[in-house]
N, C-alpha and C. Protein backbone atom coordinates (compact mmCIF):
# COMPACT_ATOMS: atom_id res chain seq x y z
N UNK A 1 -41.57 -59.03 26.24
CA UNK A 1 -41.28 -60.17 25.39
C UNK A 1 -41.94 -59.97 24.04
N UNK A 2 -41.61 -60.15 22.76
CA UNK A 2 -41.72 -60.60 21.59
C UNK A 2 -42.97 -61.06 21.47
N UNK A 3 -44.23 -60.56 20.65
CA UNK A 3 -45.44 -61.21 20.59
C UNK A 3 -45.08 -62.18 19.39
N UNK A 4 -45.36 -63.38 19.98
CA UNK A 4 -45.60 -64.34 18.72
C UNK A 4 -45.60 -64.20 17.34
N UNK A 5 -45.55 -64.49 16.34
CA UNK A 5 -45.68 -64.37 14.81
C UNK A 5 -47.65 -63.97 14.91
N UNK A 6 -48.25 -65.15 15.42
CA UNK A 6 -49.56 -65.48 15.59
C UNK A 6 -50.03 -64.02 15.78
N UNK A 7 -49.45 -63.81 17.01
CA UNK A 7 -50.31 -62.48 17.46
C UNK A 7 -49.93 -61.07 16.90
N UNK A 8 -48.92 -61.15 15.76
CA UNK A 8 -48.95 -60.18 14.91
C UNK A 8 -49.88 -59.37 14.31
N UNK A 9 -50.27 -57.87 13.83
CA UNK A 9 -51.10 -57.73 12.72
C UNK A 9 -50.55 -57.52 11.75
N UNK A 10 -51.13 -57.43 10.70
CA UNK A 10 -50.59 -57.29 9.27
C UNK A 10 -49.87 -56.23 9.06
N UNK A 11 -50.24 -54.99 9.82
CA UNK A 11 -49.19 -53.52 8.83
C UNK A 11 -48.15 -53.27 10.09
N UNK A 12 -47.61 -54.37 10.95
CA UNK A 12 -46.55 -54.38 12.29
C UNK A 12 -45.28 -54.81 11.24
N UNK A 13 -44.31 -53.89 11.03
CA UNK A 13 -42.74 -54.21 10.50
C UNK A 13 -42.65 -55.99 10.84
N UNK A 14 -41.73 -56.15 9.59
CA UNK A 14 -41.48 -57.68 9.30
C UNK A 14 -40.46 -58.02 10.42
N UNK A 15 -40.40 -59.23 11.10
CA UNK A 15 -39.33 -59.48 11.98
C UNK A 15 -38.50 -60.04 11.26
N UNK A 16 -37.17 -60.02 11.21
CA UNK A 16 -36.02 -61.21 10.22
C UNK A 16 -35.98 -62.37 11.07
N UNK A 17 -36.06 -63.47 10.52
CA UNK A 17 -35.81 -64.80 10.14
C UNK A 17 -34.49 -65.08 11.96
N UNK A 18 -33.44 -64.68 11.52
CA UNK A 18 -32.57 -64.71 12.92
C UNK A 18 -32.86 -64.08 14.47
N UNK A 19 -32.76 -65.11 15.06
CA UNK A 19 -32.80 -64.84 16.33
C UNK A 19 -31.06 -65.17 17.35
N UNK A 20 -30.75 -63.72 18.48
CA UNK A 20 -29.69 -63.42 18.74
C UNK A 20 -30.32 -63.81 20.63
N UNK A 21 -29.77 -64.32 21.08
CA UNK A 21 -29.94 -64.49 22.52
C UNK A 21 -31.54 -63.54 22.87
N UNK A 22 -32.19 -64.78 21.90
CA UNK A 22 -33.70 -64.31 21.97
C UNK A 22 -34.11 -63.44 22.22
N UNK A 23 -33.29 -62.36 21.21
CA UNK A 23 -34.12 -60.97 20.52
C UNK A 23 -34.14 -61.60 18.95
N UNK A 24 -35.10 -60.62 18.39
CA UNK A 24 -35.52 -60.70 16.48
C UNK A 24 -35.36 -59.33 16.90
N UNK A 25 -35.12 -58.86 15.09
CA UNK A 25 -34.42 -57.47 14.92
C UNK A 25 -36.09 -57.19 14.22
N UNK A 26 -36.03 -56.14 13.79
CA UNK A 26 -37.62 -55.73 12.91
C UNK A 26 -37.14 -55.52 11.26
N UNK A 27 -37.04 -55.53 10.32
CA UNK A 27 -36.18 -55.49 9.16
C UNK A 27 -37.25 -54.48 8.23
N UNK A 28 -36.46 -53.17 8.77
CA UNK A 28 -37.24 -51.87 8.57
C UNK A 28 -35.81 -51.04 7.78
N UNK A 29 -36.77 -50.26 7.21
CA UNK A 29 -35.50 -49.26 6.65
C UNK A 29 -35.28 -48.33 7.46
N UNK A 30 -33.89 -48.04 7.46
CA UNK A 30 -33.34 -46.90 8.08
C UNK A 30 -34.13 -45.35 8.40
N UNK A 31 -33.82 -44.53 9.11
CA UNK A 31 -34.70 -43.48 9.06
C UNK A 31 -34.17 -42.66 8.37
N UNK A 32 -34.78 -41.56 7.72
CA UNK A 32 -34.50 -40.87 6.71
C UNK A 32 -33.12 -40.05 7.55
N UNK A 33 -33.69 -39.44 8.78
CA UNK A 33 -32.46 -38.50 9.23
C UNK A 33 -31.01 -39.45 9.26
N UNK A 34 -31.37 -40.40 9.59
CA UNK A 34 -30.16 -41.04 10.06
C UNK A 34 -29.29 -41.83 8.90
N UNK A 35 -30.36 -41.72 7.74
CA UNK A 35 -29.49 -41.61 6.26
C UNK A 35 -28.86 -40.13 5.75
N UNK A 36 -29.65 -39.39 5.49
CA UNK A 36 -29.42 -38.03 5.54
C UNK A 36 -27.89 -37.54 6.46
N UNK A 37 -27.32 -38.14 7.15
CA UNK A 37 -26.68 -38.03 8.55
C UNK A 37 -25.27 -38.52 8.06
N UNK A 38 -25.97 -40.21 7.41
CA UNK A 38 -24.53 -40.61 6.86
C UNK A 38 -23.74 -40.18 5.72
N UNK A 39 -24.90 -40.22 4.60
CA UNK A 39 -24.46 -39.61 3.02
C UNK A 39 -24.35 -38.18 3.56
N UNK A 40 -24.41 -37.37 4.16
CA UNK A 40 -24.26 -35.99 4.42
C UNK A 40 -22.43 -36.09 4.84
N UNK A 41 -22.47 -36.84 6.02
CA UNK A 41 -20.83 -37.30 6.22
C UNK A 41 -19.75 -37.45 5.22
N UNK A 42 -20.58 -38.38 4.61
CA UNK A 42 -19.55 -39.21 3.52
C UNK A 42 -19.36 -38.01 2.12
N UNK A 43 -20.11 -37.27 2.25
CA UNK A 43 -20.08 -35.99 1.16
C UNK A 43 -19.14 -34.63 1.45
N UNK A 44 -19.03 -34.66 3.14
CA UNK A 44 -18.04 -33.51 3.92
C UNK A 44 -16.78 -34.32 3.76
N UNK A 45 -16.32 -35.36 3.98
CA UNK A 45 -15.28 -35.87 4.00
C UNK A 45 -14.37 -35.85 2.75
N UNK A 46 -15.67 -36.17 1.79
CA UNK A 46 -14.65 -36.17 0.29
C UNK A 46 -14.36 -34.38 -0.53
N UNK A 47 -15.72 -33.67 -0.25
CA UNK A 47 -15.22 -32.60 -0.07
C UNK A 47 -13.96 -31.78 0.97
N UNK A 48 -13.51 -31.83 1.95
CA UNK A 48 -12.64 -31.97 2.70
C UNK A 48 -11.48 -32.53 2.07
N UNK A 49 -11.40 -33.81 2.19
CA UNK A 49 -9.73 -34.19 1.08
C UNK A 49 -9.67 -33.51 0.77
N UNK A 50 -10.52 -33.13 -0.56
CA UNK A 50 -10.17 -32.58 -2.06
C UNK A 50 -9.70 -30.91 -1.50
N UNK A 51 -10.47 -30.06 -1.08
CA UNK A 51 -9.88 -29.10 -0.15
C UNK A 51 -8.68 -29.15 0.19
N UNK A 52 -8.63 -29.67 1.24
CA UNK A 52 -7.32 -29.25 1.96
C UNK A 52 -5.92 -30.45 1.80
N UNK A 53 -6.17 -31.24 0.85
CA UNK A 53 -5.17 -32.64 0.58
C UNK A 53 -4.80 -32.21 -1.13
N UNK A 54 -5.79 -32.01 -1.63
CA UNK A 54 -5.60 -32.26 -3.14
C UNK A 54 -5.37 -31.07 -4.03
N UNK A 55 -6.17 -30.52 -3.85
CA UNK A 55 -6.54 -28.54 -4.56
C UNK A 55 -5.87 -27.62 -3.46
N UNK A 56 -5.60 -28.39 -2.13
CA UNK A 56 -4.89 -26.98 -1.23
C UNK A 56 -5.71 -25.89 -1.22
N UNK A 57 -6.69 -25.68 -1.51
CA UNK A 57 -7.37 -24.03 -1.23
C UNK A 57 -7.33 -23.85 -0.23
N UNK A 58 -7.08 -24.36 1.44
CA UNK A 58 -7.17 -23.67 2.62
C UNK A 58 -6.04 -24.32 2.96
N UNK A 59 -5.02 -23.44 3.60
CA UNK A 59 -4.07 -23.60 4.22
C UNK A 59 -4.34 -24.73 5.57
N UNK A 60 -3.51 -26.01 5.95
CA UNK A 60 -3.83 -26.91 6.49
C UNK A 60 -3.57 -25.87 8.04
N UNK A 61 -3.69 -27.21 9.22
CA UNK A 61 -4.03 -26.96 10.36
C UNK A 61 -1.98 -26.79 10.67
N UNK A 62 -1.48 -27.34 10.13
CA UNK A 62 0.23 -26.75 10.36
C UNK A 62 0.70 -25.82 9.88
N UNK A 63 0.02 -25.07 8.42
CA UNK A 63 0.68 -24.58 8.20
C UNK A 63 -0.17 -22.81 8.45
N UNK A 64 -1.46 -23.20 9.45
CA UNK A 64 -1.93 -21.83 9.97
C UNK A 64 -1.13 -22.13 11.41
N UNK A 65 -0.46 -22.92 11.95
CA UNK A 65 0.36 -23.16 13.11
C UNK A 65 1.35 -22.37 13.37
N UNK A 66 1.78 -22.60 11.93
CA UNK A 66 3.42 -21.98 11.53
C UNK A 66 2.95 -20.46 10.96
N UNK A 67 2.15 -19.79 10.58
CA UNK A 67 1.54 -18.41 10.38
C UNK A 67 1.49 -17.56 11.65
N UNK A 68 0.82 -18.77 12.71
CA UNK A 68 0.35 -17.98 13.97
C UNK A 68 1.66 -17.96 14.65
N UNK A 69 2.78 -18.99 14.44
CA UNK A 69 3.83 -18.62 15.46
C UNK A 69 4.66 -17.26 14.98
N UNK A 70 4.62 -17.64 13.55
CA UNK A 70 5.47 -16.59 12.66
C UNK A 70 4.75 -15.33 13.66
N UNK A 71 3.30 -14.92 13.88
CA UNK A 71 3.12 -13.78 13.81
C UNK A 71 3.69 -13.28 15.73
N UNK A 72 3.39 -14.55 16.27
CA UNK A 72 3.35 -14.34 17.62
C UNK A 72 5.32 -14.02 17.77
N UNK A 73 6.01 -14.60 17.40
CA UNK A 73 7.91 -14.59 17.15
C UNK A 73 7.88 -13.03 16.75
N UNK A 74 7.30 -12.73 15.43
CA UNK A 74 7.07 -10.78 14.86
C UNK A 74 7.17 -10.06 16.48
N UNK A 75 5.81 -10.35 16.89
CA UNK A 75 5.24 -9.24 18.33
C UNK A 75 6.28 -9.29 19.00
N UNK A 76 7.08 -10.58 19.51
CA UNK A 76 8.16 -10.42 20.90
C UNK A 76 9.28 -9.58 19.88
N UNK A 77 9.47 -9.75 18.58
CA UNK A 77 10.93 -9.41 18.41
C UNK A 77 10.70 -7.86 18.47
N UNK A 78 9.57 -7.62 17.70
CA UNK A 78 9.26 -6.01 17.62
C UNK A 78 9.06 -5.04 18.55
N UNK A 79 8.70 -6.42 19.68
CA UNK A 79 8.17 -5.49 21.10
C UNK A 79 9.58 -5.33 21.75
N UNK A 80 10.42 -5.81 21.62
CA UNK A 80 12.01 -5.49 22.04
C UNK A 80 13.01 -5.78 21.04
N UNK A 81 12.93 -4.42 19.93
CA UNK A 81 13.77 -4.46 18.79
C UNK A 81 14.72 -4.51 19.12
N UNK A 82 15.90 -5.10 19.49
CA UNK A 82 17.01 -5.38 19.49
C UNK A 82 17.83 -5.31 17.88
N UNK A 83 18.68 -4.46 17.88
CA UNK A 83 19.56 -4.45 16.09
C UNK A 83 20.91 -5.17 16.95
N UNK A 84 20.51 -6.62 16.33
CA UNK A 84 22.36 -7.49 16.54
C UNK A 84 22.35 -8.22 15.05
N UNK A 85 23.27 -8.67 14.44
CA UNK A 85 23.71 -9.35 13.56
C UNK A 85 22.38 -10.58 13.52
N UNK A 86 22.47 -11.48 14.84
CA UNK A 86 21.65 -12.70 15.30
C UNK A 86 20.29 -12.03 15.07
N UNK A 87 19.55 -11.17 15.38
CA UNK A 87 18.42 -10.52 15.37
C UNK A 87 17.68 -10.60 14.10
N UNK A 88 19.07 -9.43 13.29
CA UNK A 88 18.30 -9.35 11.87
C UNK A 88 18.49 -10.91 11.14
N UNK A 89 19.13 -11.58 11.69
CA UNK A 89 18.82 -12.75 10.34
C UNK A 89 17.73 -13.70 10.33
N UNK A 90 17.36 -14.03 12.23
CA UNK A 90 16.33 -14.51 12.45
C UNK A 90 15.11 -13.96 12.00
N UNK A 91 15.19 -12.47 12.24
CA UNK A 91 14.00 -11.67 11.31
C UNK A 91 14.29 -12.18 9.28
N UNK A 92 14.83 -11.90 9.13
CA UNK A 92 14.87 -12.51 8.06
C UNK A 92 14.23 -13.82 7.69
N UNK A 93 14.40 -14.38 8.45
CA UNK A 93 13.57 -15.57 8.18
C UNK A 93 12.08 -15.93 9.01
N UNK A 94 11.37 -14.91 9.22
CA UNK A 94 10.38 -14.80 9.86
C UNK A 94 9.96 -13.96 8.81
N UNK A 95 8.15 -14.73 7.81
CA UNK A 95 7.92 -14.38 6.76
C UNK A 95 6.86 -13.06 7.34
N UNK A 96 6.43 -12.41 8.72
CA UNK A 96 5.83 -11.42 9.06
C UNK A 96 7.02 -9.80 8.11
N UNK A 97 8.24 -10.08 8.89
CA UNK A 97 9.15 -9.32 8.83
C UNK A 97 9.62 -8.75 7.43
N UNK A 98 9.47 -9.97 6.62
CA UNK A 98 9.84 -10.45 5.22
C UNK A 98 9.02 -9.20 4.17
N UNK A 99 7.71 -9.89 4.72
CA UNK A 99 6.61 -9.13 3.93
C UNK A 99 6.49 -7.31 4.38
N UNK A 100 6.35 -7.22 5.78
CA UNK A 100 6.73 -5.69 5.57
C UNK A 100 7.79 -5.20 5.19
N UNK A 101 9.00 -5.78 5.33
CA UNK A 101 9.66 -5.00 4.51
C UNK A 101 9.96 -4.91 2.82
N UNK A 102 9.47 -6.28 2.54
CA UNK A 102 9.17 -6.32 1.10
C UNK A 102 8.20 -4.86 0.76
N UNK A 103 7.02 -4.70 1.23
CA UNK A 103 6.23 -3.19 0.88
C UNK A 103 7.08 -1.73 1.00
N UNK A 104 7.97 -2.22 1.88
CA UNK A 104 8.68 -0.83 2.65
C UNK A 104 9.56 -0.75 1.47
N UNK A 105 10.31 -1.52 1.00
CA UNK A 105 11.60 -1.65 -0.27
C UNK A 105 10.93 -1.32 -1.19
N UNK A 106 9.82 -1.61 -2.02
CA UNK A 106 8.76 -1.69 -3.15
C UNK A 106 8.29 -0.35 -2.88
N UNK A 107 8.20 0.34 -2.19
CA UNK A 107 7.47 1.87 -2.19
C UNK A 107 8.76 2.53 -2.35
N UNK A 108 10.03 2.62 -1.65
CA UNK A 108 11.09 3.33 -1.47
C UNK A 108 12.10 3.13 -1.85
N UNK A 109 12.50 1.76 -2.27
CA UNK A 109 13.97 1.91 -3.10
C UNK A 109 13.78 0.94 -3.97
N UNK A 110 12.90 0.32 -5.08
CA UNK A 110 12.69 -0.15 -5.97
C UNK A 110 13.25 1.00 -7.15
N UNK A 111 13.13 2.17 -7.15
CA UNK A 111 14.00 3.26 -8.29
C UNK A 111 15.32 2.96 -8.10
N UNK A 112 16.06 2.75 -6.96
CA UNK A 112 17.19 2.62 -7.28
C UNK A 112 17.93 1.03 -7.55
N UNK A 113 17.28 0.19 -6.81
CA UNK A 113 17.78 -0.97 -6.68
C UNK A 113 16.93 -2.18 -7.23
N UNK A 114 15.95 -1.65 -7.95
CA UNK A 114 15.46 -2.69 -8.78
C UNK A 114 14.07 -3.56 -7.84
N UNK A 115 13.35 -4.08 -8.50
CA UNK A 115 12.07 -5.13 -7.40
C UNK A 115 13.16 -6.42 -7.24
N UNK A 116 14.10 -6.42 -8.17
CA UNK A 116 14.56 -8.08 -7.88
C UNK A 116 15.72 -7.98 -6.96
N UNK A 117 16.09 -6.43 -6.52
CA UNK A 117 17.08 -6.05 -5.79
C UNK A 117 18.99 -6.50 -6.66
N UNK A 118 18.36 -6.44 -8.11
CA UNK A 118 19.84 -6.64 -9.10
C UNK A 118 20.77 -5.21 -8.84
N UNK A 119 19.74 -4.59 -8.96
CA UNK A 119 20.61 -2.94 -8.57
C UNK A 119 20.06 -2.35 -10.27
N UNK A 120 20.82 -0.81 -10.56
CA UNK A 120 20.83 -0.28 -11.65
C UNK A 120 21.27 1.10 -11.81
N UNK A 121 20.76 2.26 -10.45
CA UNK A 121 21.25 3.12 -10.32
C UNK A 121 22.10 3.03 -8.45
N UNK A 122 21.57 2.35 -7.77
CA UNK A 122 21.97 1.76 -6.93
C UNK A 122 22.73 0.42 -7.22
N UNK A 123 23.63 0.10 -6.32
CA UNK A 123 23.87 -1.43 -6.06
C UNK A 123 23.31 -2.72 -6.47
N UNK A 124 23.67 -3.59 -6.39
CA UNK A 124 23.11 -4.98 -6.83
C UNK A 124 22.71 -5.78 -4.97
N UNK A 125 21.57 -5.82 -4.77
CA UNK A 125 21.90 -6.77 -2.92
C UNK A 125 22.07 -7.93 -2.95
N UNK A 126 21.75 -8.80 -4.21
CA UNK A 126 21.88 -10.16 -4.02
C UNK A 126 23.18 -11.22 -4.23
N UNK A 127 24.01 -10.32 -4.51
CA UNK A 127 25.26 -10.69 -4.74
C UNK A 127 26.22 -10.78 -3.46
N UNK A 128 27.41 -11.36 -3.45
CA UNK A 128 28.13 -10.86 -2.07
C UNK A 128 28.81 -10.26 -1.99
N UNK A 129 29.36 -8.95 -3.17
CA UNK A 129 29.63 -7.86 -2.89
C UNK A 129 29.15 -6.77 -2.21
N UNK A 130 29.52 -5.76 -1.34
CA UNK A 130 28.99 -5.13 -0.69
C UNK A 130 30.12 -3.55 -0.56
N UNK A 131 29.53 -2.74 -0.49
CA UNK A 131 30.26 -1.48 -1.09
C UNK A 131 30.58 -1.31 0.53
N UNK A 132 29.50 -0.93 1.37
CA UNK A 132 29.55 -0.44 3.00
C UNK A 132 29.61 -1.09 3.91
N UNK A 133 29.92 -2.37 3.84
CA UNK A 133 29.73 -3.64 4.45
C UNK A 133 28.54 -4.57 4.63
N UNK A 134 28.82 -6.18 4.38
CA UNK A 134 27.71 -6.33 4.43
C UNK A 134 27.40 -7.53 5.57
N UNK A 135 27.53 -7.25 6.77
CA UNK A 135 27.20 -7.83 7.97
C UNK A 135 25.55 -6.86 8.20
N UNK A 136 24.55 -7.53 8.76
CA UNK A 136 23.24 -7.01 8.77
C UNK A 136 23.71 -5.98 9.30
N UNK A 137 24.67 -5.91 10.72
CA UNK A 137 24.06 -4.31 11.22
C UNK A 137 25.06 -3.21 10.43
N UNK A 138 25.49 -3.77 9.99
CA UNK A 138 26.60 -2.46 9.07
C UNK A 138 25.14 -2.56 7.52
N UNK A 139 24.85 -2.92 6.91
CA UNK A 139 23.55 -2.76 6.07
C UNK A 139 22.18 -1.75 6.80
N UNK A 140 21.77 -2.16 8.59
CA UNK A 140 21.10 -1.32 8.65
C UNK A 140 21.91 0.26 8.86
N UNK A 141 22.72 0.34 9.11
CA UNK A 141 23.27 1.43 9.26
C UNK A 141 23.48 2.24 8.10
N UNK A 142 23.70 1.67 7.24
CA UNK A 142 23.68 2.05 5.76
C UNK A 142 21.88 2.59 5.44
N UNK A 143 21.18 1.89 5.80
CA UNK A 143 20.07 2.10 5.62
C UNK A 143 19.32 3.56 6.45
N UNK A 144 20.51 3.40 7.63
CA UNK A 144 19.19 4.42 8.46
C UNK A 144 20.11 5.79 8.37
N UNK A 145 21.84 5.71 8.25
CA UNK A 145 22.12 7.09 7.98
C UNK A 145 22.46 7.84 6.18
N UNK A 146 22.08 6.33 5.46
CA UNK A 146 22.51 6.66 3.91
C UNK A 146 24.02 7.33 3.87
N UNK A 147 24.09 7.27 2.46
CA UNK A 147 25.86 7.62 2.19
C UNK A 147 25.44 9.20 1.00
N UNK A 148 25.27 10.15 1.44
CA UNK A 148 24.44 11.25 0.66
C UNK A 148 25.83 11.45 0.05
N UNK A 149 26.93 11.27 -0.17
CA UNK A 149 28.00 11.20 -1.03
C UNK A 149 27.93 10.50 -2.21
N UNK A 150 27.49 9.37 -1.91
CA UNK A 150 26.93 8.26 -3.01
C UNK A 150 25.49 8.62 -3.78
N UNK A 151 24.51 9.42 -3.11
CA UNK A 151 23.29 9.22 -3.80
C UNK A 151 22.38 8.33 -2.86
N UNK A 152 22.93 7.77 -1.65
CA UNK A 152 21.83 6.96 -1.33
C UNK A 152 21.22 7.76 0.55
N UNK A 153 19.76 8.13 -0.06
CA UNK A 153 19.05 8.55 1.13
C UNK A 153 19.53 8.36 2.70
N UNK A 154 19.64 9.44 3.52
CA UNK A 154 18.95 8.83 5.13
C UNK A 154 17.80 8.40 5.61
N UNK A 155 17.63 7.42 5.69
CA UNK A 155 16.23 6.72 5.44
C UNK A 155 15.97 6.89 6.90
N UNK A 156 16.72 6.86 7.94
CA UNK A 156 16.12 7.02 9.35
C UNK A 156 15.39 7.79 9.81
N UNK A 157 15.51 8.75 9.64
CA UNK A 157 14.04 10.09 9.77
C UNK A 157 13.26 9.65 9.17
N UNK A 158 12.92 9.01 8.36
CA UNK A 158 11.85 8.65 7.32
C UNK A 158 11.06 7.86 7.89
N UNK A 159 12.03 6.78 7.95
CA UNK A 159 11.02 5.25 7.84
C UNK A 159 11.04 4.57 9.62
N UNK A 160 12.14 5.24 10.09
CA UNK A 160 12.35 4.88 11.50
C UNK A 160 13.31 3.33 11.79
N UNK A 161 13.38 3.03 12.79
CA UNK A 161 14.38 1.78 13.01
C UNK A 161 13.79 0.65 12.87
N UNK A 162 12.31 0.63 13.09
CA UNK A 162 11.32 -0.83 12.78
C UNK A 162 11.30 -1.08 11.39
N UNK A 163 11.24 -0.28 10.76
CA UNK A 163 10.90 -0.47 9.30
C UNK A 163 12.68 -0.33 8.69
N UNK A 164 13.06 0.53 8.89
CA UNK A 164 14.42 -0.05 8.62
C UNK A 164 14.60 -1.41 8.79
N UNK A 165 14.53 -1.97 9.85
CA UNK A 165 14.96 -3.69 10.68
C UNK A 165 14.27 -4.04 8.92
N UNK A 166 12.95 -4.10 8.98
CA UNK A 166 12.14 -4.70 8.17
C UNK A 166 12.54 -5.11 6.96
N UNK A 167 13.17 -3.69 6.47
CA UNK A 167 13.72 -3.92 4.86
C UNK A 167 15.12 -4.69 4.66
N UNK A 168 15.94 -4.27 6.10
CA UNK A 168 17.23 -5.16 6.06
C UNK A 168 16.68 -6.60 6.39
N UNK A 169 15.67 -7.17 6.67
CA UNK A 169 15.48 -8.46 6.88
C UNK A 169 15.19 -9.31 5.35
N UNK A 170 14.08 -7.93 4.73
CA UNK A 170 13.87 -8.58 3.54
C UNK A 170 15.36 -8.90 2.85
N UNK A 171 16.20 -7.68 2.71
CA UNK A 171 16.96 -7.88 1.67
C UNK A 171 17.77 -9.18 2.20
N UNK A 172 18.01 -9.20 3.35
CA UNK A 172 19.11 -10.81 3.84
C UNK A 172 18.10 -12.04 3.94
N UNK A 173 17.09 -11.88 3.46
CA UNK A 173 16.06 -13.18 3.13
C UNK A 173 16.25 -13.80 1.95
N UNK A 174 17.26 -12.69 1.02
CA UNK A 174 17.46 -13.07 -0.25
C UNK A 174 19.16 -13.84 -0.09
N UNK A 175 19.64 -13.73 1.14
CA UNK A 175 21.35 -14.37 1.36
C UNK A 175 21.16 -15.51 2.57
N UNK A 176 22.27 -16.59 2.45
CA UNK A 176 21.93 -16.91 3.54
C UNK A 176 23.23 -16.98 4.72
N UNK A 177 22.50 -17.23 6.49
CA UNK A 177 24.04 -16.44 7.32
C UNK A 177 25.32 -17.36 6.92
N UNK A 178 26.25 -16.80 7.21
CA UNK A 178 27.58 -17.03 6.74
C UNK A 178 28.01 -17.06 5.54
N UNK A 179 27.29 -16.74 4.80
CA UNK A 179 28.22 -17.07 3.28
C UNK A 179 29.38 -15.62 3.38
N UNK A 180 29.89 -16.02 1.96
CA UNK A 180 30.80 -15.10 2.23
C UNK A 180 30.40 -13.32 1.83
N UNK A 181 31.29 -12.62 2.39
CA UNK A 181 31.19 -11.24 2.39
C UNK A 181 32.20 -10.50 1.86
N UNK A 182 31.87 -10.05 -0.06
CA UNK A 182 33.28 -9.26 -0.57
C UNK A 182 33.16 -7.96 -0.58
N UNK A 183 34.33 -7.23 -0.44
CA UNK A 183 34.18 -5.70 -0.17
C UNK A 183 34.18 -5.02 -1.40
N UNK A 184 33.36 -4.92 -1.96
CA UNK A 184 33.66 -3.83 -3.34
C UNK A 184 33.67 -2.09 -3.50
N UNK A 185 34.93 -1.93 -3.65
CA UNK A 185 35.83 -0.47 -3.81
C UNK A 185 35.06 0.25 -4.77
N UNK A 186 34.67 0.29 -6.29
CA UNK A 186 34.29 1.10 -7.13
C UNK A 186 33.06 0.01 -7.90
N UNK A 187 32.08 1.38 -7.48
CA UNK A 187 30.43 1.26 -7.93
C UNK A 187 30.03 2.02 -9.16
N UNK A 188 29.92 1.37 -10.39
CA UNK A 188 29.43 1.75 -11.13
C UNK A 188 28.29 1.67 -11.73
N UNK A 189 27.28 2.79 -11.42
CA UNK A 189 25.70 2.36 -11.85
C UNK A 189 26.01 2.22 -13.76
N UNK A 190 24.59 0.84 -13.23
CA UNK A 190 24.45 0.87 -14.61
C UNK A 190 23.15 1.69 -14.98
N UNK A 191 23.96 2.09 -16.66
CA UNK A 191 22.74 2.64 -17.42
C UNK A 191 22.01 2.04 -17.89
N UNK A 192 20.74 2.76 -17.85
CA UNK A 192 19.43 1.66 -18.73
C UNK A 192 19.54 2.05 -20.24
N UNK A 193 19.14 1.00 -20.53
CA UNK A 193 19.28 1.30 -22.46
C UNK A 193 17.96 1.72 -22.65
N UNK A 194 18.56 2.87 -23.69
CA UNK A 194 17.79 3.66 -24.61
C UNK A 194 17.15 3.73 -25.72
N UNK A 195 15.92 3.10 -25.59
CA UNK A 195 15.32 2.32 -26.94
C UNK A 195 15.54 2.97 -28.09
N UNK A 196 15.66 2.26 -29.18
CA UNK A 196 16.02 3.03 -30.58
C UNK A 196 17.43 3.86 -30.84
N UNK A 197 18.79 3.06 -30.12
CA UNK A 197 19.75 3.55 -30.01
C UNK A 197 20.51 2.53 -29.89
């Protein structure tokens, strides 16, 4: 029980004035940790927003979701490469697939076909003309036995059928499925201009 006011000593914490189903509270300040505890909270939180709500510097908790499935969808497709039409487009839109073959195109046929894939001594890919057809698996095929009549490499000894898949995914990342498909008869590279001429 509560010692009296009376039987208080002088340096015993102040009791407050209200009484609750005869308890008194002691009307003391908080403890340091357990301030420390809150303003420490209230300082992670607003740091936090600003992070991941406002400035975006860390990729949120969905969109490392959608990274990890992307990568885990990569492993099954790669672990049973299947080349069907349905295959490469879904790879296409799986940004694992995207990105290697973006490096694979950028090391190996950026001389002929440009980084934006417009074409110049090669073809144009982003258009819907297509010289060899352009259904994905008639493109990888193009890719893995080349047309050495035309100028364009057998890339299959080279780069192999994974990385082939890879680069035909990138380039149909740039189309989307069904649009249309025109056959174009006569390819004429363009020349680059010749400064001071």
């Amino acid at each position: 029980m509560n010692p009296s006011p009376s039987q208080r000593l002088p340096d015993d914490p102040q009791l407050r004035p209200h009484t609750y189903d005869g308890i008194q509270e002691f009307d003391q300040r908080l403890p340091n940790w357990w301030l420390n505890t809150l303003y420490g909270a209230i300082v992670f939180t607003i740091v936090y927003w600003f992070v991941y709500q406002i400035a975006h510097l860390m990729p949120t908790d969905g969109a490392r979701v959608d990274a990890a499935m992307a990568r885990i969808e990569a492993a099954k497709m790669s672990s049973t490469l299947e080349i069907t039409d349905a295959s490469l487009w879904q790879m296409s839109r799986n940004p694992v697939f995207t990105d290697a073959g973006k490096q694979t195109f950028t090391s190996l046929c950026v001389a002929c076909h440009m980084a934006n894939l417009q074409g110049g001594v090669g073809p144009n890919l982003t258009d819907h003309a297509w010289i060899h057809g352009g259904r994905p698996t008639e493109i990888i095929n193009t890719v893995l036995n080349g047309v050495p009549a035309k100028g364009m490499p057998t890339w299959g000894p080279v780069i192999g059928q994974r990385k082939a898949a890879e680069v035909v995914a990138y380039v149909l990342s740039h189309h989307t499925e069904g649009e249309p498909i025109e056959v174009q008869t006569n390819f004429v590279p363009s020349t680059p201009a010749i400064p001071g001429k």
